[in-house]
N, C-alpha and C. Protein backbone atom coordinates (compact mmCIF):
# COMPACT_ATOMS: atom_id res chain seq x y z
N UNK A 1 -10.40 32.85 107.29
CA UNK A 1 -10.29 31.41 107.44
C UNK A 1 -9.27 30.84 106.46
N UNK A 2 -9.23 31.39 105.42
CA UNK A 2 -8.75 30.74 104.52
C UNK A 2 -7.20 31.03 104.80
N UNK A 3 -6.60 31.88 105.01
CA UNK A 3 -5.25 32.40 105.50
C UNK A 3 -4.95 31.78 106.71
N UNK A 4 -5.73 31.63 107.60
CA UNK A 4 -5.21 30.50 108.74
C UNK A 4 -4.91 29.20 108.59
N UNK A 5 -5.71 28.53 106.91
CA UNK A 5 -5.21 27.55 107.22
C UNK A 5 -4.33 27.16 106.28
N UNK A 6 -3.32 28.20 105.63
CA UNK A 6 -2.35 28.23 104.90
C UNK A 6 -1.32 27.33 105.69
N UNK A 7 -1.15 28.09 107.28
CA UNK A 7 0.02 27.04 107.94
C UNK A 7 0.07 25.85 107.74
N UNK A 8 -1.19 25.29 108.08
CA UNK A 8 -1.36 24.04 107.87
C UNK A 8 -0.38 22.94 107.03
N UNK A 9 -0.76 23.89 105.74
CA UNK A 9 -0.67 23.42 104.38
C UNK A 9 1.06 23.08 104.29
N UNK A 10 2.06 23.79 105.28
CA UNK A 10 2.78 23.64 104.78
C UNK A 10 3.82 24.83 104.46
N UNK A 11 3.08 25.85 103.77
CA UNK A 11 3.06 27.05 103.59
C UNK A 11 3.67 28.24 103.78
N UNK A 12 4.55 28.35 104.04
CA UNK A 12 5.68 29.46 104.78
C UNK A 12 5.86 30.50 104.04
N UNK A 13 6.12 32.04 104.04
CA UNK A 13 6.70 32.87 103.60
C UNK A 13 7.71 33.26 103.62
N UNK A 14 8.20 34.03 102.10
CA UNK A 14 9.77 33.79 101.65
C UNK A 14 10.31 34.71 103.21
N UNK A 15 9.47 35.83 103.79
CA UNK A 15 10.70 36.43 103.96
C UNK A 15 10.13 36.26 105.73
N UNK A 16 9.36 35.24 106.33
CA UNK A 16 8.93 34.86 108.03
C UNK A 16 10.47 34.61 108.61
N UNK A 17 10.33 34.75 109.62
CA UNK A 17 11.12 34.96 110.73
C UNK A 17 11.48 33.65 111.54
N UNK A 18 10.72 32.59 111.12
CA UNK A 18 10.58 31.33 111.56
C UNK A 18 11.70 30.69 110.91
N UNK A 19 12.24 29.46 112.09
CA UNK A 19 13.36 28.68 111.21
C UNK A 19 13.49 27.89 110.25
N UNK A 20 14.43 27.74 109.41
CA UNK A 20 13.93 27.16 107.64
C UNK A 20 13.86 28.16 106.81
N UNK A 21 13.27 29.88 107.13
CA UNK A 21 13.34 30.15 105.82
C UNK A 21 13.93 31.27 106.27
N UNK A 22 14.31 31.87 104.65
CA UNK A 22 15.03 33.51 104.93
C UNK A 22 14.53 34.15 105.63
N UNK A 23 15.59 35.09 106.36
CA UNK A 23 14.83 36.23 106.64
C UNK A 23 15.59 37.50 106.60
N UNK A 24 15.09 38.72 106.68
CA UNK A 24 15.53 39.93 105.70
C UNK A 24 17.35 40.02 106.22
N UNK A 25 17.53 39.34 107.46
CA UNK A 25 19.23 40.03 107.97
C UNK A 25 19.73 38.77 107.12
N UNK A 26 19.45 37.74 106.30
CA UNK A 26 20.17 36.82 105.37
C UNK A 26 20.16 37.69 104.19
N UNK A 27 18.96 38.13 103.95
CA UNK A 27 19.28 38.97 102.56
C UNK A 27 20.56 40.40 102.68
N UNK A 28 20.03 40.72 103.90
CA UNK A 28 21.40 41.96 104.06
C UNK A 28 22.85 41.73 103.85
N UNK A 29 23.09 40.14 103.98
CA UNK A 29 24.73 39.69 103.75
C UNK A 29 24.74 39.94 102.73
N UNK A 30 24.46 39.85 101.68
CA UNK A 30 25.17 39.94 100.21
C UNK A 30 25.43 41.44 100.25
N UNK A 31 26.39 41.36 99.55
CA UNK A 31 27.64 42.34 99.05
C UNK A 31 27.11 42.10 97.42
N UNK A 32 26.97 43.59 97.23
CA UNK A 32 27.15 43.62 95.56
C UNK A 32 27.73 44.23 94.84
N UNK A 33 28.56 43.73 93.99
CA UNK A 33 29.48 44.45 92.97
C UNK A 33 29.11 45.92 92.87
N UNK A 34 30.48 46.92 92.52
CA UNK A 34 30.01 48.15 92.37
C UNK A 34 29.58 47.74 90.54
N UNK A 35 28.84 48.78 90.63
CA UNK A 35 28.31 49.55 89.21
C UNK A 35 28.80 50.02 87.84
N UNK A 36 28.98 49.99 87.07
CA UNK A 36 29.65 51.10 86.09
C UNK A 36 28.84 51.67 85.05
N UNK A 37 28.13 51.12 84.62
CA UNK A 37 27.08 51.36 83.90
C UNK A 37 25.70 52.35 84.74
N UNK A 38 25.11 53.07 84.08
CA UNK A 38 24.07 53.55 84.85
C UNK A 38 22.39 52.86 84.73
N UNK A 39 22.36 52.15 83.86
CA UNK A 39 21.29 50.95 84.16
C UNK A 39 21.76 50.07 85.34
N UNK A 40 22.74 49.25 84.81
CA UNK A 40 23.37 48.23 86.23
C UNK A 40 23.15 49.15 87.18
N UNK A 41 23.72 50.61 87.71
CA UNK A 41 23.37 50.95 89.04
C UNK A 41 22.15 51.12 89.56
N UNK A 42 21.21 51.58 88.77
CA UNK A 42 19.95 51.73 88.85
C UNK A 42 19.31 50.52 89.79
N UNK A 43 20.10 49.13 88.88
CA UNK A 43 19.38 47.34 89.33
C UNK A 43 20.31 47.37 90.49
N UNK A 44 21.11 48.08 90.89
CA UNK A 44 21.94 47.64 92.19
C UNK A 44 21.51 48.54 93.35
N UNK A 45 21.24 49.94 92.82
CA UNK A 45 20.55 50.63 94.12
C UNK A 45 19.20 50.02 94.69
N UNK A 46 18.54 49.35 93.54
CA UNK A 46 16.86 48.70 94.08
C UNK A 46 17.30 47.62 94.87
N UNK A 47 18.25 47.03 94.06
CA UNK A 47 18.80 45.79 94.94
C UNK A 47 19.63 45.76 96.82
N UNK A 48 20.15 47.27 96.65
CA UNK A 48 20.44 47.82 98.08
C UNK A 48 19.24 48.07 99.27
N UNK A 49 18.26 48.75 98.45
CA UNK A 49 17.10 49.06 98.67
C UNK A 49 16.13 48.07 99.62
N UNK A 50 16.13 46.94 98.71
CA UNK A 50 15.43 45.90 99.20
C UNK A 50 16.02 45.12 100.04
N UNK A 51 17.34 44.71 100.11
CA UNK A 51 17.83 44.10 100.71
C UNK A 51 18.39 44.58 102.04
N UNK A 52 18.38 46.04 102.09
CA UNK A 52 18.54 46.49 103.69
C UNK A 52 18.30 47.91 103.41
N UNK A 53 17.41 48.91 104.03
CA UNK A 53 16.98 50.17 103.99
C UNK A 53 18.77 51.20 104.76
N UNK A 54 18.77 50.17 106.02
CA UNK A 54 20.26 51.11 106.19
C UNK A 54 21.61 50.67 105.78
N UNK A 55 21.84 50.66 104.14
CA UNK A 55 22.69 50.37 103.35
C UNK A 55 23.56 48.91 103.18
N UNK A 56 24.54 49.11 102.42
CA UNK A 56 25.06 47.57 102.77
C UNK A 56 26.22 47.47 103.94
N UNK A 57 26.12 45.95 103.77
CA UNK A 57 26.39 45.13 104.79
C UNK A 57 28.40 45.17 105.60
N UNK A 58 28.49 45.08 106.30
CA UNK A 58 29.24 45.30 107.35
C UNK A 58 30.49 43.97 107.13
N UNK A 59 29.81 42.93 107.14
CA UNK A 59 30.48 41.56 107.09
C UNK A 59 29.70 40.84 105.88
N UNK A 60 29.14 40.62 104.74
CA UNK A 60 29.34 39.70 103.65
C UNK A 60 29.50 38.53 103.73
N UNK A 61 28.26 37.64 103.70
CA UNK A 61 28.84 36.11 103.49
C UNK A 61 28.70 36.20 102.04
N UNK A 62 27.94 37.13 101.33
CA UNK A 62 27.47 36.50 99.92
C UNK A 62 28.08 37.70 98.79
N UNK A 63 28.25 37.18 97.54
CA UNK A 63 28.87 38.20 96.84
C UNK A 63 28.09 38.65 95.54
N UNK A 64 27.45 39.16 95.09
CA UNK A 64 26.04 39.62 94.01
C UNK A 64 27.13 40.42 92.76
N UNK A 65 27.33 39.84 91.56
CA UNK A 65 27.60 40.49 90.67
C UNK A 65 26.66 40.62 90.03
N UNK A 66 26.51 41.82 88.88
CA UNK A 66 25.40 41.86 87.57
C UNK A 66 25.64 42.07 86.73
N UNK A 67 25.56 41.52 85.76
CA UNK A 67 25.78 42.12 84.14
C UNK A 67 24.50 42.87 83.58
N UNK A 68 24.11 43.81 83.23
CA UNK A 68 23.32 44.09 82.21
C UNK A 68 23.11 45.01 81.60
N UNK A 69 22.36 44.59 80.42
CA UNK A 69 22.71 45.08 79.30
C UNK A 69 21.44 46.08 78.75
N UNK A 70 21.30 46.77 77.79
CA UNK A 70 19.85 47.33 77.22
C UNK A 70 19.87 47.76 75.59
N UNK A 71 18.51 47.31 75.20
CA UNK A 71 18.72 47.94 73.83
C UNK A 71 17.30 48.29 73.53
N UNK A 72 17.52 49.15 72.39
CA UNK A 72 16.12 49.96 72.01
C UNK A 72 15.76 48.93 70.36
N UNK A 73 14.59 49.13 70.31
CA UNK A 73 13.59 48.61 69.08
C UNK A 73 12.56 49.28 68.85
N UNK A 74 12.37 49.55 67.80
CA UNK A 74 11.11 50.42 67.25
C UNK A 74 10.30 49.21 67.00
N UNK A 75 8.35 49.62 67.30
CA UNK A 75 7.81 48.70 67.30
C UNK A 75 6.53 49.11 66.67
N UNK A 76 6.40 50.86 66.81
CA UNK A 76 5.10 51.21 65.36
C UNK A 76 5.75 52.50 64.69
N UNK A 77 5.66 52.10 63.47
CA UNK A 77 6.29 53.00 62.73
C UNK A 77 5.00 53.41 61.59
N UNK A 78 4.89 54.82 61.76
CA UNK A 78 3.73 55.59 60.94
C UNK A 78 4.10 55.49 59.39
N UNK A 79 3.59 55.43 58.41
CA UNK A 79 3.81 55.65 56.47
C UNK A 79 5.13 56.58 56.57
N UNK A 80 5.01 57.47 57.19
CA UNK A 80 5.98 58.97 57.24
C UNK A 80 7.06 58.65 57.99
N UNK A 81 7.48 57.36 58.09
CA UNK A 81 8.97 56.65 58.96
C UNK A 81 8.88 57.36 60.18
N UNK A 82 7.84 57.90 60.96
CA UNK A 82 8.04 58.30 62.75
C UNK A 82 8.06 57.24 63.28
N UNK A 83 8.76 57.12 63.75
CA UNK A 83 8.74 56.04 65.17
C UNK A 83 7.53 56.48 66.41
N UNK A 84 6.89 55.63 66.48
CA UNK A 84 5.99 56.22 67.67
C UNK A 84 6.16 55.48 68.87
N UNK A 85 6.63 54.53 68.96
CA UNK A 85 6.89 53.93 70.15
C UNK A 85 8.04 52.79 70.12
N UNK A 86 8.67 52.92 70.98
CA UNK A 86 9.81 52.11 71.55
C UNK A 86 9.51 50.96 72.35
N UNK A 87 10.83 49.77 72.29
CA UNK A 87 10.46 49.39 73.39
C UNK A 87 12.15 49.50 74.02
N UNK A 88 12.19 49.45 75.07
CA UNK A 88 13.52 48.95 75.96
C UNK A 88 13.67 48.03 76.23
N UNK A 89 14.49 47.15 76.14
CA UNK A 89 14.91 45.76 76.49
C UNK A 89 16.12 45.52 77.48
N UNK A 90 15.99 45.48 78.88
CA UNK A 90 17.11 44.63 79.37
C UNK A 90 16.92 43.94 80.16
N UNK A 91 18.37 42.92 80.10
CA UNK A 91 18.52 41.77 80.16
C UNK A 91 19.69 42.28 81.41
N UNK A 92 19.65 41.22 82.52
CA UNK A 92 20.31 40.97 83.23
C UNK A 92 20.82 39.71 83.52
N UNK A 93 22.04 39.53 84.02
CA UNK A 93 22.61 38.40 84.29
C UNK A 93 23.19 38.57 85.98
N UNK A 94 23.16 37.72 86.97
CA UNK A 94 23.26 37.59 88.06
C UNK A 94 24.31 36.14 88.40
N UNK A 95 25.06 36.32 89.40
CA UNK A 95 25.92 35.22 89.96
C UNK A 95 26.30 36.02 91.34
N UNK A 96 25.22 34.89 92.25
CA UNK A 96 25.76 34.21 93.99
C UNK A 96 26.71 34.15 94.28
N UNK A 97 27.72 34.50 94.56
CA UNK A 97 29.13 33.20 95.37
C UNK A 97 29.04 33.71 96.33
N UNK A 98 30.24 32.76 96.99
CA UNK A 98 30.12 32.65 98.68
C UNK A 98 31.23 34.66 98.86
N UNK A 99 31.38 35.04 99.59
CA UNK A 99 31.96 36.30 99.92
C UNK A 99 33.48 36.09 99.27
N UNK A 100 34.09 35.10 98.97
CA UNK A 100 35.64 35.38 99.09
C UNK A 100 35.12 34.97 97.47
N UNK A 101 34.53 34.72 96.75
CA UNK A 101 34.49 34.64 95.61
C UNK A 101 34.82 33.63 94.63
N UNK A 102 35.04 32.05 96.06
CA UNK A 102 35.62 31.36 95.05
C UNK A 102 34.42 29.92 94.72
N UNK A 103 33.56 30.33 95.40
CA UNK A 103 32.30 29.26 94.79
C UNK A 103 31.00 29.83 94.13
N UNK A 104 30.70 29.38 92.91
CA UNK A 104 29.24 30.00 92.41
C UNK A 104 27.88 29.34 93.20
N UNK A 105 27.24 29.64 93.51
CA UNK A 105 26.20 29.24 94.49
C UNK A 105 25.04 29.38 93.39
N UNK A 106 24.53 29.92 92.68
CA UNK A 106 23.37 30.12 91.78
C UNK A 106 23.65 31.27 91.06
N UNK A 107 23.19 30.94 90.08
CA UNK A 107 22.96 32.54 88.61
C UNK A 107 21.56 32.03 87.89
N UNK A 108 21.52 32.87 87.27
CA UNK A 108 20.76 33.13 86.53
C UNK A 108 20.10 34.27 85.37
N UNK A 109 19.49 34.61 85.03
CA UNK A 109 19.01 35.78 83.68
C UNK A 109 17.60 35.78 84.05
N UNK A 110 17.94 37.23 83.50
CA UNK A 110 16.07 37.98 83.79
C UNK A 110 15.88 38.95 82.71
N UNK A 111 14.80 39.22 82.17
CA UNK A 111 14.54 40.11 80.77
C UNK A 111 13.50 40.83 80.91
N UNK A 112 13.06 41.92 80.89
CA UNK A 112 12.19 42.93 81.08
C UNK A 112 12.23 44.03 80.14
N UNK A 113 10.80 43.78 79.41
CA UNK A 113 11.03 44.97 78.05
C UNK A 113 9.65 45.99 78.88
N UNK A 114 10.33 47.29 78.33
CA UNK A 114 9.24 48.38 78.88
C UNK A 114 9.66 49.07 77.79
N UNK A 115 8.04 49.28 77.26
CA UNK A 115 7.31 50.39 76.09
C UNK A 115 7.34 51.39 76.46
N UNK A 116 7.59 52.42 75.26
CA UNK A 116 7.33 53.95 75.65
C UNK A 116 6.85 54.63 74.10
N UNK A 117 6.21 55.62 74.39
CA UNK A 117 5.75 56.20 73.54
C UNK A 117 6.75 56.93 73.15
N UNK A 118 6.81 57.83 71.82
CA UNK A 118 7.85 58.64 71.13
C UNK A 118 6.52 60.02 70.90
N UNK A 119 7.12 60.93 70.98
CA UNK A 119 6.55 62.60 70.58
C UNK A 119 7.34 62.81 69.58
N UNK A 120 6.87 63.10 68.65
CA UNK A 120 7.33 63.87 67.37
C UNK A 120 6.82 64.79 66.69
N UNK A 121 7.71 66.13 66.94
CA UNK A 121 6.82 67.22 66.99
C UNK A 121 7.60 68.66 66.37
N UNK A 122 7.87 68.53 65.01
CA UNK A 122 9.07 69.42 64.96
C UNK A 122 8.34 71.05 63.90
N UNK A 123 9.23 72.14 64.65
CA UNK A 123 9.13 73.45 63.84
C UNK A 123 9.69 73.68 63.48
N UNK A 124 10.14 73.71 62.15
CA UNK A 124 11.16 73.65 60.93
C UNK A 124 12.55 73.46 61.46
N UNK A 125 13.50 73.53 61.91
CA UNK A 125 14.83 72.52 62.25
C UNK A 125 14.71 72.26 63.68
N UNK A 126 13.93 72.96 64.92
CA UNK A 126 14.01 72.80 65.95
C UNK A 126 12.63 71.54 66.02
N UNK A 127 13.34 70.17 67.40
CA UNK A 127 12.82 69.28 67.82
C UNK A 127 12.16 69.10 69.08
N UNK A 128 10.53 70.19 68.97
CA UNK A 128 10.98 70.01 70.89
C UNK A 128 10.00 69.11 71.43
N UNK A 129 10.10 68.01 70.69
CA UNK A 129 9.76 66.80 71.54
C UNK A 129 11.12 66.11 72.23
N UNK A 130 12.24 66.38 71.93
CA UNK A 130 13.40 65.52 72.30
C UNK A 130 13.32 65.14 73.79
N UNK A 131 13.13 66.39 74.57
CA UNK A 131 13.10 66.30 75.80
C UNK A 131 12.24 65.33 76.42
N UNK A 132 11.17 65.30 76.15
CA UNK A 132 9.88 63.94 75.96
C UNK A 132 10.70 62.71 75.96
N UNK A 133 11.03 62.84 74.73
CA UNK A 133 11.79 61.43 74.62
C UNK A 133 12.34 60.89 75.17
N UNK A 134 13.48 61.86 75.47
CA UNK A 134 14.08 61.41 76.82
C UNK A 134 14.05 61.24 77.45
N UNK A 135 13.40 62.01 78.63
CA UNK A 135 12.36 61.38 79.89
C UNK A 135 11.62 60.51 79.38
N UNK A 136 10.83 60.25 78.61
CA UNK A 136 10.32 58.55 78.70
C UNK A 136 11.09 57.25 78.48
N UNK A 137 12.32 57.72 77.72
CA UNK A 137 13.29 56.52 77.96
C UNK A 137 13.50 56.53 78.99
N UNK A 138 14.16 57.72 80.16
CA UNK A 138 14.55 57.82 81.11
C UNK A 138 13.77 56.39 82.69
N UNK A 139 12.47 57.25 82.50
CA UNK A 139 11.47 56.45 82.89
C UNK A 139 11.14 54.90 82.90
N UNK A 140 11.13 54.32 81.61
CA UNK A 140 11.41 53.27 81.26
C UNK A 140 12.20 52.45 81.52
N UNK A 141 13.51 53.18 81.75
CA UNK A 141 14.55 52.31 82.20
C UNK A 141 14.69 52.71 83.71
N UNK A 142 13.81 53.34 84.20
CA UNK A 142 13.70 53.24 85.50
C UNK A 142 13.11 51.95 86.36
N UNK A 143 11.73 52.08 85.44
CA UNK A 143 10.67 51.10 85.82
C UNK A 143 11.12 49.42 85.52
N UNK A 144 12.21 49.58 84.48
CA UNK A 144 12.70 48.00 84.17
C UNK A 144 13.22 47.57 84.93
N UNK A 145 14.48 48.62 85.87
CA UNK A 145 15.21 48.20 86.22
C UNK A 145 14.76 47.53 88.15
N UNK A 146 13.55 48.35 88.54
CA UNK A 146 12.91 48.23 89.39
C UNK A 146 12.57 46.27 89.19
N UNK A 147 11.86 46.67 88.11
CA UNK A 147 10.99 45.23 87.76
C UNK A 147 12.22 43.94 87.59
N UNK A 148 13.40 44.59 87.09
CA UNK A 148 14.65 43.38 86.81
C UNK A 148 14.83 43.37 89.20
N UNK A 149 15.60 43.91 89.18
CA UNK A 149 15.98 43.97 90.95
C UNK A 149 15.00 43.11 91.75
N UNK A 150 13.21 43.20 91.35
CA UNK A 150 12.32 42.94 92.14
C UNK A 150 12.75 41.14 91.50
N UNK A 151 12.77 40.94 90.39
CA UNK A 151 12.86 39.43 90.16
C UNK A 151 14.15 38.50 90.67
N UNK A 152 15.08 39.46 90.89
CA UNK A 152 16.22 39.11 91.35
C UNK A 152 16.26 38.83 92.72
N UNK A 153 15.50 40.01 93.36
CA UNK A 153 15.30 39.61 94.64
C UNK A 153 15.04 38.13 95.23
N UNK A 154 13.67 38.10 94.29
CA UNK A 154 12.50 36.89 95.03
C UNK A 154 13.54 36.38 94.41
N UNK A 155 14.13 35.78 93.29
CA UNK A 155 15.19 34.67 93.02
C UNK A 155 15.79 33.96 93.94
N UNK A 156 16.82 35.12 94.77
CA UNK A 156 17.59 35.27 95.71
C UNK A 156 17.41 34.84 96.96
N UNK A 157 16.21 35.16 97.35
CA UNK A 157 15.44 34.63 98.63
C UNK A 157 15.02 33.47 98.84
N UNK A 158 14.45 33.35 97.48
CA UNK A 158 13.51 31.77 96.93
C UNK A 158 15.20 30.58 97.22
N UNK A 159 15.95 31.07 96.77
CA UNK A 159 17.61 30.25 96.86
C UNK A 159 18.19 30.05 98.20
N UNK A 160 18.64 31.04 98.92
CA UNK A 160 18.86 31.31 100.44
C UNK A 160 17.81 30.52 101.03
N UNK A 161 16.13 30.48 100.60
CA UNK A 161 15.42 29.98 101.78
C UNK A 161 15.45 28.75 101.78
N UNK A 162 15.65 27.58 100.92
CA UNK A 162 15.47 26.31 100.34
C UNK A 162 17.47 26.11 100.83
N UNK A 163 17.89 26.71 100.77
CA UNK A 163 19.85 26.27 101.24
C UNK A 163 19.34 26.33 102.74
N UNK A 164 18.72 27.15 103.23
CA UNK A 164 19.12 26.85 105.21
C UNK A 164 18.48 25.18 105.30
């Protein structure tokens, strides 16, 4: 009952098929900057991802650049200076324009910190937690970059659906 009488209300979803709001072949126009960084690609493959399963777009009305960036911070540190856990921090920056590139349509910034634990585990010069480490940064900046793309998305949609 209660979901039926959402229509009512007004109520539409970002991504219905009905006229007025987005729908997924509006999100498929955008074109997004290539990559250079391997975080940024990470936020641009989710962003491919979501925005059309059979890759990008053919004709482009819209043009998706990204900036972003990442940095590490230690956040518990044991008497014995181990670091035991990290966090990751990035920050993205986003700008809309129309396909030929010469109007900004919306930007904005998004920030997503993801924790990770540290292993520290050493037998007299050899470190073999490193590998650990790494895969959980690895990880981390997997899961951010998921969580940055997913906010970008709804951004994106939430923008497109309120312009038709």
């Amino acid at each position: 009952m209660g979901l039926l009488s959402l229509g009512a209300c007004g109520f539409s979803p970002v991504y219905s098929e009905k006229s007025g709001t987005i729908t997924s072949a509006q999100l498929r126009n955008i074109a997004i900057a290539p990559a250079r960084a391997r975080t940024t690609q990470l936020v641009r493959n989710q962003l491919i991802k979501q925005f059309s399963n059979s890759g990008e777009t053919q004709a482009p009305q819209f043009y998706l650049s990204l900036a972003v960036t990442e940095s590490l911070s230690s956040v518990l540190i044991r008497r014995t200076t181990d670091i035991q856990r990290s966090n990751l921090t990035i920050n993205a920056a986003y700008t809309l324009q129309t396909a030929d590139k010469r109007t900004v349509l919306t930007k904005g910034r998004t920030v997503v910190v993801a924790p990770y634990n540290l292993v520290s585990t050493n037998f007299g010069t050899i470190s073999t937690s490193e590998f650990a480490n790494v895969s959980a940064r690895k990880d981390a900046r997997k899961k951010a970059a998921i969580s940055i793309a997913d906010d970008i998305a709804r951004r994106l949609a939430a923008y497109l659906a309120t312009r038709s």
